[in-house]
Protein backbone atom coordinates (compact mmCIF):
# COMPACT_ATOMS: atom_id res chain seq x y z
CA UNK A 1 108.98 97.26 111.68
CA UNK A 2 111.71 98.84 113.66
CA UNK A 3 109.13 100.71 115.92
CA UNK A 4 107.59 97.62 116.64
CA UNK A 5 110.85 96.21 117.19
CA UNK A 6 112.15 98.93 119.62
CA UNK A 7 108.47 98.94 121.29
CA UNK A 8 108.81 95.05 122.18
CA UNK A 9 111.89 96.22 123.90
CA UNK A 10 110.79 99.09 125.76
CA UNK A 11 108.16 96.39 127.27
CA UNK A 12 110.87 94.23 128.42
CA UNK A 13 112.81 97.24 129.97
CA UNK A 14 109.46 98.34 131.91
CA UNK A 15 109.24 95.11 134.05
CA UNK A 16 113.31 95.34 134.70
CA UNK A 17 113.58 99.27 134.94
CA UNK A 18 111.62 101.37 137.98
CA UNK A 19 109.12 103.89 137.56
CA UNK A 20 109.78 107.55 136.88
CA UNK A 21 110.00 109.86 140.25
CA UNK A 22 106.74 110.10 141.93
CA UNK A 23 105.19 107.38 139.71
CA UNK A 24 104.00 109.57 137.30
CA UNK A 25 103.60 107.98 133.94
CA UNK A 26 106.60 106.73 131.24
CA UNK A 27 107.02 108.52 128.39
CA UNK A 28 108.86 107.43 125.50
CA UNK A 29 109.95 108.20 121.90
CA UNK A 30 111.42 106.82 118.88
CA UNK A 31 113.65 108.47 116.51
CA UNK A 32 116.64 109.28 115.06
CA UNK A 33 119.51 110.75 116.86
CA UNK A 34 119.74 114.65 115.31
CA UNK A 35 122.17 115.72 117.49
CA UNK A 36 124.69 115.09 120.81
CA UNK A 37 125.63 117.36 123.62
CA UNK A 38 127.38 115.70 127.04
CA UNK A 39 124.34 115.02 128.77
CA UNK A 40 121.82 114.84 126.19
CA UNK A 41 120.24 113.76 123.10
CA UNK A 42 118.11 115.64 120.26
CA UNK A 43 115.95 112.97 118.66
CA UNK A 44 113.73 114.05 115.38
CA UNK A 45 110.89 110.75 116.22
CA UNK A 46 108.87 109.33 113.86
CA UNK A 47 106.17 111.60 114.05
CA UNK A 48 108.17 114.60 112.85
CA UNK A 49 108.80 115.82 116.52
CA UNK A 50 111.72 117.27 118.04
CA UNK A 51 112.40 115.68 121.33
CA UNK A 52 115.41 116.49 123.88
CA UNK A 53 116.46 113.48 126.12
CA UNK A 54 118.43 114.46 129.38
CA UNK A 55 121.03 111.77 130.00
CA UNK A 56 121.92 110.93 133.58
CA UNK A 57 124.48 108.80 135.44
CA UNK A 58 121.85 106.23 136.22
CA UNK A 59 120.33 106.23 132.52
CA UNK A 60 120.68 102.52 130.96
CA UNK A 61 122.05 103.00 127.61
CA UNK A 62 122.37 99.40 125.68
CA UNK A 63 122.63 98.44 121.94
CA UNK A 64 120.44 95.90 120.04
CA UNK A 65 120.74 94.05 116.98
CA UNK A 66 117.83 95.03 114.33
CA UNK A 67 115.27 92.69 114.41
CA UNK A 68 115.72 91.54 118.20
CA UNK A 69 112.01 91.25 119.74
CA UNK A 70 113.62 91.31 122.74
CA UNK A 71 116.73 92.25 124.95
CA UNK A 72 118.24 89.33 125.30
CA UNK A 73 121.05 90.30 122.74
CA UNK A 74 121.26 93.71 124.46
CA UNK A 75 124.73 95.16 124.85
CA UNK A 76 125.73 98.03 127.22
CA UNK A 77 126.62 100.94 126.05
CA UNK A 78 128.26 104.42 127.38
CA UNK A 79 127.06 107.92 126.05
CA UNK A 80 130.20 108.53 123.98
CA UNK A 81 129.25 105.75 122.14
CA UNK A 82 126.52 107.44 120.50
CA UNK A 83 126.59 108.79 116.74
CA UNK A 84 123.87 110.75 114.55
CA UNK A 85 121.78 109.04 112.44
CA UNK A 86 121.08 106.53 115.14
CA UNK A 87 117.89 105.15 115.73
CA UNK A 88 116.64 105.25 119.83
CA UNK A 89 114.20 104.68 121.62
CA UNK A 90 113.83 106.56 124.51
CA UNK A 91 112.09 105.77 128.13
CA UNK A 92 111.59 107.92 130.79
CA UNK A 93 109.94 110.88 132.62
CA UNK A 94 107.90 113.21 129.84
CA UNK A 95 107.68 116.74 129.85
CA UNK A 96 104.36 118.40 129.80
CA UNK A 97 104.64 119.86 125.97
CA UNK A 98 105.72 116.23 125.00
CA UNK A 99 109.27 117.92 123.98
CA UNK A 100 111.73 116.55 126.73
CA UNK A 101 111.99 113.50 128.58
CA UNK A 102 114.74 113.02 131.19
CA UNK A 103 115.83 109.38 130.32
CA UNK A 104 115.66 106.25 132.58
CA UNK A 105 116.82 103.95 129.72
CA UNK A 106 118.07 104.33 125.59
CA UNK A 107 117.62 101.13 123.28
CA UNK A 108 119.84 101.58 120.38
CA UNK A 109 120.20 100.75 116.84
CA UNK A 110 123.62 101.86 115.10
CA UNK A 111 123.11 103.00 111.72
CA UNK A 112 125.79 100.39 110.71
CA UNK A 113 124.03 97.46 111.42
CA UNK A 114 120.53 99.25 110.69
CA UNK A 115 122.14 99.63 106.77
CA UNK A 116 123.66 96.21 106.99
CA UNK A 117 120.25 94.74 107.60
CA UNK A 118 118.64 97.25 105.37
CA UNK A 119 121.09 95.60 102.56
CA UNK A 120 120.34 92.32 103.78
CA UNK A 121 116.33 92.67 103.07
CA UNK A 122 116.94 94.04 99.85
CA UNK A 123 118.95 91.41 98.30
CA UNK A 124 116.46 88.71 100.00
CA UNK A 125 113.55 90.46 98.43
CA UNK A 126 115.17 90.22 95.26
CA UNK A 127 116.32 87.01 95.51
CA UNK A 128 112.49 85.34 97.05
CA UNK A 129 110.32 87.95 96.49
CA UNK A 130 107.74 88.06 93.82
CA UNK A 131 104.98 90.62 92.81
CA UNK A 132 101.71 91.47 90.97
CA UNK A 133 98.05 92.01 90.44
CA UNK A 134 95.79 90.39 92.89
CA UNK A 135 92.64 88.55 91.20
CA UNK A 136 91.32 86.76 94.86
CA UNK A 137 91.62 86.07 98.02
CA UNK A 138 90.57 83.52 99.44
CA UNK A 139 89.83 83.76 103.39
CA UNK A 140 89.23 80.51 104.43
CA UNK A 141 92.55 78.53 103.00
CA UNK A 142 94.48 82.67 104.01
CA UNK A 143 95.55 82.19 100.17
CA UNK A 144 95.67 85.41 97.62
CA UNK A 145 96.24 84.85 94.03
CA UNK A 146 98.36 87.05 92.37
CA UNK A 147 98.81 87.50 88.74
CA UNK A 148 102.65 88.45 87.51
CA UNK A 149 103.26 90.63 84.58
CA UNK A 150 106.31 89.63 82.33
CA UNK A 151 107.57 89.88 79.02
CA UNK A 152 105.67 87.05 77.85
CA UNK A 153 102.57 87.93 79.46
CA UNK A 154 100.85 87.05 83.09
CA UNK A 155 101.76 84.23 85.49
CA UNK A 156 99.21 83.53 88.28
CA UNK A 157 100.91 82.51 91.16
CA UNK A 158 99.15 81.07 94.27
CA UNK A 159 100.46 83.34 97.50
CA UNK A 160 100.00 80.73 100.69
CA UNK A 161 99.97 82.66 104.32
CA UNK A 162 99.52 81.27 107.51
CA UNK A 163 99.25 82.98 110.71
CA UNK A 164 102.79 83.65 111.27
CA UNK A 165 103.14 85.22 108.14
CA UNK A 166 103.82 89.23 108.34
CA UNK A 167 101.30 91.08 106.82
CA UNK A 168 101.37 94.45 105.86
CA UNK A 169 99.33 97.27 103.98
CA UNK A 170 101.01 101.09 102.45
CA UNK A 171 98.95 103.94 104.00
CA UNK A 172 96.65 105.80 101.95
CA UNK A 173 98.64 108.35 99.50
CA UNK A 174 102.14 107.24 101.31
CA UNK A 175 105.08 105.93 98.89
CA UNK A 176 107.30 105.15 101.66
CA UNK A 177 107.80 100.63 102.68
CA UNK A 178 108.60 102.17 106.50
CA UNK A 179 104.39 103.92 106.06
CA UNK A 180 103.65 99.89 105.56
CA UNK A 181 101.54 98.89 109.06
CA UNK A 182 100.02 95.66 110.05
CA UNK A 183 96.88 94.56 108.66
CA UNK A 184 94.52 91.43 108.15
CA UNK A 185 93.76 90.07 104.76
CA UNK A 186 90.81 91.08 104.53
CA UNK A 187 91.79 94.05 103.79
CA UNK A 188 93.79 93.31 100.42
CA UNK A 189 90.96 93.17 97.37
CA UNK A 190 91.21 92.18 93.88
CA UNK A 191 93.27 94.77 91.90
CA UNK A 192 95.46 95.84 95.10
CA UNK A 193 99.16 95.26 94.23
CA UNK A 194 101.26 92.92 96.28
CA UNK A 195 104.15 91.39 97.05
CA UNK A 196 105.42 88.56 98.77
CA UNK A 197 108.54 86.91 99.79
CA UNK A 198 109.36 83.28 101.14
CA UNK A 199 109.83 80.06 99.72
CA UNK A 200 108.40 79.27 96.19
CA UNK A 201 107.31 75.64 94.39
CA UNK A 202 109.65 74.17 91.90
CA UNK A 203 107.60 75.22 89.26
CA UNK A 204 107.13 78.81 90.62
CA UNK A 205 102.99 78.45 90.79
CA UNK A 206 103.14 78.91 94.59
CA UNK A 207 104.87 80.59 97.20
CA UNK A 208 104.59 79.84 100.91
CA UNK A 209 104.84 83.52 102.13
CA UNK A 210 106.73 84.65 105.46
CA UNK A 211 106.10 88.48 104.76
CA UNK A 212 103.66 90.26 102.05
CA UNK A 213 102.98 93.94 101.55
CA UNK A 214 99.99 95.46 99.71
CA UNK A 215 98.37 98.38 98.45
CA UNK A 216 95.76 100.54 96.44
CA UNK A 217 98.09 102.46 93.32
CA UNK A 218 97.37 103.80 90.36
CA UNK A 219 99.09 103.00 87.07
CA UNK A 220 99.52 105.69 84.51
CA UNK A 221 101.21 105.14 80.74
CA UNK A 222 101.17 107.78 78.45
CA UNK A 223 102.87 110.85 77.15
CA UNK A 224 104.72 114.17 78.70
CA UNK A 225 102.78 116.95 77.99
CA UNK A 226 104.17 120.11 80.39
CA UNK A 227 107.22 119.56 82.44
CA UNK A 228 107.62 121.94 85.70
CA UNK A 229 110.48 122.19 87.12
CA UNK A 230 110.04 124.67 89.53
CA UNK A 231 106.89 122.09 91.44
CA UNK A 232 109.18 119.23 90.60
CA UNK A 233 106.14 117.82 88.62
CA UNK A 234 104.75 117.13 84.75
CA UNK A 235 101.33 116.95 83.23
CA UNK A 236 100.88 113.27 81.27
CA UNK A 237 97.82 112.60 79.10
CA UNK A 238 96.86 109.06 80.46
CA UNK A 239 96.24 106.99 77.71
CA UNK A 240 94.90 104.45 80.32
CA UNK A 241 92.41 106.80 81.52
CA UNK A 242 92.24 108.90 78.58
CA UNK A 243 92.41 112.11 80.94
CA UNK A 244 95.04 114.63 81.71
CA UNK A 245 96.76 113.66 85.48
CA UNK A 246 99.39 116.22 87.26
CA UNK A 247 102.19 114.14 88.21
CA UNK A 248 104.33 114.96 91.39
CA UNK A 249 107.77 113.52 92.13
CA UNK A 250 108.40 113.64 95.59
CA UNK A 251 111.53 112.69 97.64
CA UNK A 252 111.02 109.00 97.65
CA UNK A 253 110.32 108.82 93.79
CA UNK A 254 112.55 106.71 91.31
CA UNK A 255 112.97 108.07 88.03
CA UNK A 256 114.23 105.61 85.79
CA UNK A 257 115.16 105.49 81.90
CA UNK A 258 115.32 102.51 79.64
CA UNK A 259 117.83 102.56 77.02
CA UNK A 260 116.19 102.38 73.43
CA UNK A 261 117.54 99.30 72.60
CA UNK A 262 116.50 97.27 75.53
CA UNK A 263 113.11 98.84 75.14
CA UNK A 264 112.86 97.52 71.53
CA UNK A 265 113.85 94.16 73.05
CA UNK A 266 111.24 94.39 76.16
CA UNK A 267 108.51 94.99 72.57
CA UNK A 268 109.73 92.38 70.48
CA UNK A 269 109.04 89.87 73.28
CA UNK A 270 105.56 91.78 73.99
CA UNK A 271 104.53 91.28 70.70
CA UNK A 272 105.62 87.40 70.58
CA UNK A 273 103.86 86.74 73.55
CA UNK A 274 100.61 88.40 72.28
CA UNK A 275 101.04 86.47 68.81
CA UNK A 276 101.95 89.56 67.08
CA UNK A 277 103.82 89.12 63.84
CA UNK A 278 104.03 92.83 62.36
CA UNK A 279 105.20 95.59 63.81
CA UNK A 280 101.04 97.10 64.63
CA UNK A 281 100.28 97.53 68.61
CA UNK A 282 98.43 94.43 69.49
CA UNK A 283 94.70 95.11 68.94
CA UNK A 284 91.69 95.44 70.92
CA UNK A 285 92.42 97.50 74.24
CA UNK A 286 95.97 98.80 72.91
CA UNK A 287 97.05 102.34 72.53
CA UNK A 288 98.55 101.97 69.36
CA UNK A 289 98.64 105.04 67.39
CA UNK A 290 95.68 106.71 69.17
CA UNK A 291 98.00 107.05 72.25
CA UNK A 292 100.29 109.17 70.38
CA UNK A 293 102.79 106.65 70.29
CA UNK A 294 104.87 105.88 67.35
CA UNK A 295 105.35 101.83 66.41
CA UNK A 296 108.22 100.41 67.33
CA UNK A 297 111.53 100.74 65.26
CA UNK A 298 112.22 98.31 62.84
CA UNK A 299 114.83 96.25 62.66
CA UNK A 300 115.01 94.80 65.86
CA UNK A 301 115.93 91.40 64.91
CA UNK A 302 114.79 88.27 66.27
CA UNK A 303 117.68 87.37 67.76
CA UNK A 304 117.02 90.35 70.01
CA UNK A 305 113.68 89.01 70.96
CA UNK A 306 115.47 87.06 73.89
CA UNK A 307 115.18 90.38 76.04
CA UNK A 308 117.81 92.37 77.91
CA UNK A 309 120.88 90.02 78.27
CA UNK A 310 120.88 87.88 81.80
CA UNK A 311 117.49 89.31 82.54
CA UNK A 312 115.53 86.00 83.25
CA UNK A 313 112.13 85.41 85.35
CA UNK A 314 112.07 83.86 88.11
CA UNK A 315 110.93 80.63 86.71
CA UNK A 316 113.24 80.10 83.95
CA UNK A 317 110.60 81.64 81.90
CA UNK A 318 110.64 85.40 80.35
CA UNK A 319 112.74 88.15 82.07
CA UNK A 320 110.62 90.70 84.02
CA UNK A 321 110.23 94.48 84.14
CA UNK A 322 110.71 94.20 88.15
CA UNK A 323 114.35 92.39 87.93
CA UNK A 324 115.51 95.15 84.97
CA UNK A 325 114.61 98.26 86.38
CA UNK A 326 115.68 98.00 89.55
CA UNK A 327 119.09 98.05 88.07
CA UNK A 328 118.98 100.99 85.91
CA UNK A 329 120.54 103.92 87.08
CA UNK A 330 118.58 106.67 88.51
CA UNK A 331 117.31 109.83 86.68
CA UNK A 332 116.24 113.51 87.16
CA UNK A 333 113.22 115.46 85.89
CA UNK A 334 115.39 117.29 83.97
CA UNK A 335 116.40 114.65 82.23
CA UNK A 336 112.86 114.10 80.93
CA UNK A 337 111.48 116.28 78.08
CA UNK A 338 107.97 117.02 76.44
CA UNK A 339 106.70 114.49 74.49
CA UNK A 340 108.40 111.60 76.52
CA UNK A 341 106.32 108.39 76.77
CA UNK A 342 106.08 107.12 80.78
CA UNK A 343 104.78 104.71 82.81
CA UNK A 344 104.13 105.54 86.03
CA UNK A 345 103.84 103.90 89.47
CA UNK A 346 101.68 106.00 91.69
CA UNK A 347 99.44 106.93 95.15
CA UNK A 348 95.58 106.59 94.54
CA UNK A 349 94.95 109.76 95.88
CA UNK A 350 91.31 111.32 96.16
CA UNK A 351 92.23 113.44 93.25
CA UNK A 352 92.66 111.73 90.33
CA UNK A 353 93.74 114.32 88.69
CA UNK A 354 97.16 114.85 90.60
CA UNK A 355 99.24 112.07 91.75
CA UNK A 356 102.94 111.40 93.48
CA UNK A 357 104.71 109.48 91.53
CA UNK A 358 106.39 106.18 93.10
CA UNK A 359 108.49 104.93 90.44
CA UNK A 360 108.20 106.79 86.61
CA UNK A 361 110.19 105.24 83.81
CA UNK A 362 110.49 106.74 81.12
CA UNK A 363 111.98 105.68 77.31
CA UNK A 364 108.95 102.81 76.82
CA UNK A 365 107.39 104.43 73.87
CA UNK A 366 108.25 100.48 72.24
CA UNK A 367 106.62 99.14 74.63
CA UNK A 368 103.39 100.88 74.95
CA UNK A 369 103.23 100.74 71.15
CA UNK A 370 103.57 96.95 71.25
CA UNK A 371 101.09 96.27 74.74
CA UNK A 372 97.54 96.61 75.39
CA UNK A 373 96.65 98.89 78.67
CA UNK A 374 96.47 95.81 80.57
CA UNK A 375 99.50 94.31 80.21
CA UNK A 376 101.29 97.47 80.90
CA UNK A 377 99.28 97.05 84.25
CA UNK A 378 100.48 93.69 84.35
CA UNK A 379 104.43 95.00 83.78
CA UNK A 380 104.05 98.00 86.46
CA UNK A 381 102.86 95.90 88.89
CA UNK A 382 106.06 94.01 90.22
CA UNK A 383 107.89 97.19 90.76
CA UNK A 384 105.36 99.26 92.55
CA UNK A 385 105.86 98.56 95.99
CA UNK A 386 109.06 100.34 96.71
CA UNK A 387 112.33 100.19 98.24
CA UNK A 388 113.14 101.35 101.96
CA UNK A 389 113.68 104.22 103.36
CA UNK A 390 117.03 105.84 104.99
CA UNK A 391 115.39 104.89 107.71
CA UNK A 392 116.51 100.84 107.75
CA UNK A 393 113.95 98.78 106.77
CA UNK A 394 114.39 96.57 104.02
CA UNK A 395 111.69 95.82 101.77
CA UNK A 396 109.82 95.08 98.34
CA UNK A 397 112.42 96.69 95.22
């Protein structure tokens, strides 16, 4: 999105701003701001490039807002003004090697106000977003039909777009919202995970979307088996897949860890909303005991069975997974130990056997006891599409 953003402006700035000497082509790169010298400008761009920008007396420097399409809003500002970490974009005449670019103009977005949007998204995805399964989509009406996962089971929701609506897909094997780049509908199939944000019915059924973001991933629930610290990745034994999978946590991973308690409490209401009255897994596709997990401790009582305190859906109905996790504190590998029971968030790489790991939490031996593999599915699905990067965007959490 902020590429896109700067890019509309760099159009704007080519119909107002002459031609490089001798009309040789415009060159141009977006970045972040890696370093400042008097009369010049180190920019890492998004690419992974190193790019030097000579600044002269004649180079336009202004400041925009994040998510101006256009310069209107555009403020002037002087070279002093500035600081690392901000984002550029940067027009002008282009080296041969691609590595310098003696700037005619410099559209800039502070890191302030890049964060202060960035905190902006995140509480609006929170607050209107919603997430899940997709069982169809329907090209004709631009409609996708989502199934929720929750405590108390699945919630098909009805996922209206229209052409205005921003749609976007995660690139193959990336776990980064920035990776996210345009794409049509028919692109999203059933079992893709997605998630949308606008403005939902009174009885939470539909939502009339204004952005939605999709992707292939892989769900994994099961148990630790090695732990690697030195590749900053574990083996789990799938119990989905029933198959070994080498797990990598990368940068952008969450670890997470549910308390026991609140785990017990997330089971209790698994097990009343498959009809469960003992304390077995519920039957049929579940990993019970086979899965090497133990049942549920007893003694949870049924006053517990109301779920995490606060934690409600976003219909008035059951809490969900999504809502609770994204306020747990964030873990390590090394707090993780053989044996653990996970569930993991991850790329559908071409290897099946080794993943990266978007978002692992860990401490849900409860509730894999007390769900069938595909309402763990159901549960993952909300909270796969991750948060932004440093980087500014805001996005799905």
């Amino acid at each position: 999105m902020l590429t896109a953003v700067l890019a509309s402006g760099v159009m704007a700035y080519a119909q107002a701003s002459p031609p490089a000497a001798g009309g040789t082509p415009v060159a141009r790169a977006v970045g972040t701001i890696k370093n400042i010298a008097a009369d010049a400008l180190t920019i890492t761009s998004d690419s992974g490039v190193e790019v030097t920008a000579t600044l002269a007396g004649s180079t336009k420097i202004v400041r925009v807002p994040p998510g101006e399409k256009d310069l209107k809003n555009a403020t002037p500002l002087q070279a002093q003004d500035l600081q690392l970490g901000d984002r550029v974009l940067v027009r002008g005449q282009g080296s041969a090697d691609g590595h310098a670019i003696a700037a005619l103009s410099v559209i800039v977005m502070k890191q302030a106000d890049v964060s202060a949007k960035q905190q902006r998204e995140q509480e609006d995805w929170q607050k209107r977003g919603i997430g899940g399964l997709v069982n169809a989509v329907d090209a004709t009406t631009r409609t996708i039909t989502i199934s929720t996962g929750s405590f108390g089971g699945a919630h098909n929701v009805a996922v209206h777009t229209t052409k205005d609506t921003i749609a976007r897909r995660y690139a193959p094997g990336s776990v980064k919202f920035d990776d996210a780049r345009p794409a049509p509908l028919d692109q999203i199939k059933a079992g893709d995970q997605l998630r949308a944000r606008g403005t939902r019915s009174a009885d939470g059924n539909e939502i009339t979307a204004e952005e939605i973001v999709s992707g292939s991933f892989r769900n994994i629930a099961g148990t630790i088996t090695v732990i690697d610290a030195a590749s900053d990745s574990m083996t789990v034994q799938d119990a989905i897949a029933k198959a070994p999978v080498v797990v990598k946590l990368a940068a952008d991973s969450q670890v997470k860890k549910l308390p026991t308690e609140m785990a017990q409490r997330i089971a209790m209401r698994l097990k009343a909303g498959s009809g469960e009255a003992g304390g077995q897994a519920a039957g049929g596709q579940g990993q019970g005991n086979s899965g090497g997990f133990r049942p549920a401790s007893e003694g949870v009582g049924a006053q517990n069975a109301r779920g995490p305190g606060g934690m409600r859906g976003g219909w008035g109905g059951p809490p969900d997974l999504q809502r609770l996790v994204s306020r747990l504190p964030g873990s390590k590998l090394s707090d993780l130990q053989k044996g653990d029971a996970v569930m993991i968030v991850s790329t559908a790489g071409a290897d099946s056997g080794s993943v990266t790991a978007i978002t692992l939490l860990a401490g849900v031996e409860a509730i894999l006891t007390a769900s069938p593999s595909r309402n763990a599915a159901m549960m993952l699905s909300p909270w796969t599409l991750g948060g932004p990067s440093a980087e500014g965007e805001g996005g799905p959490q």
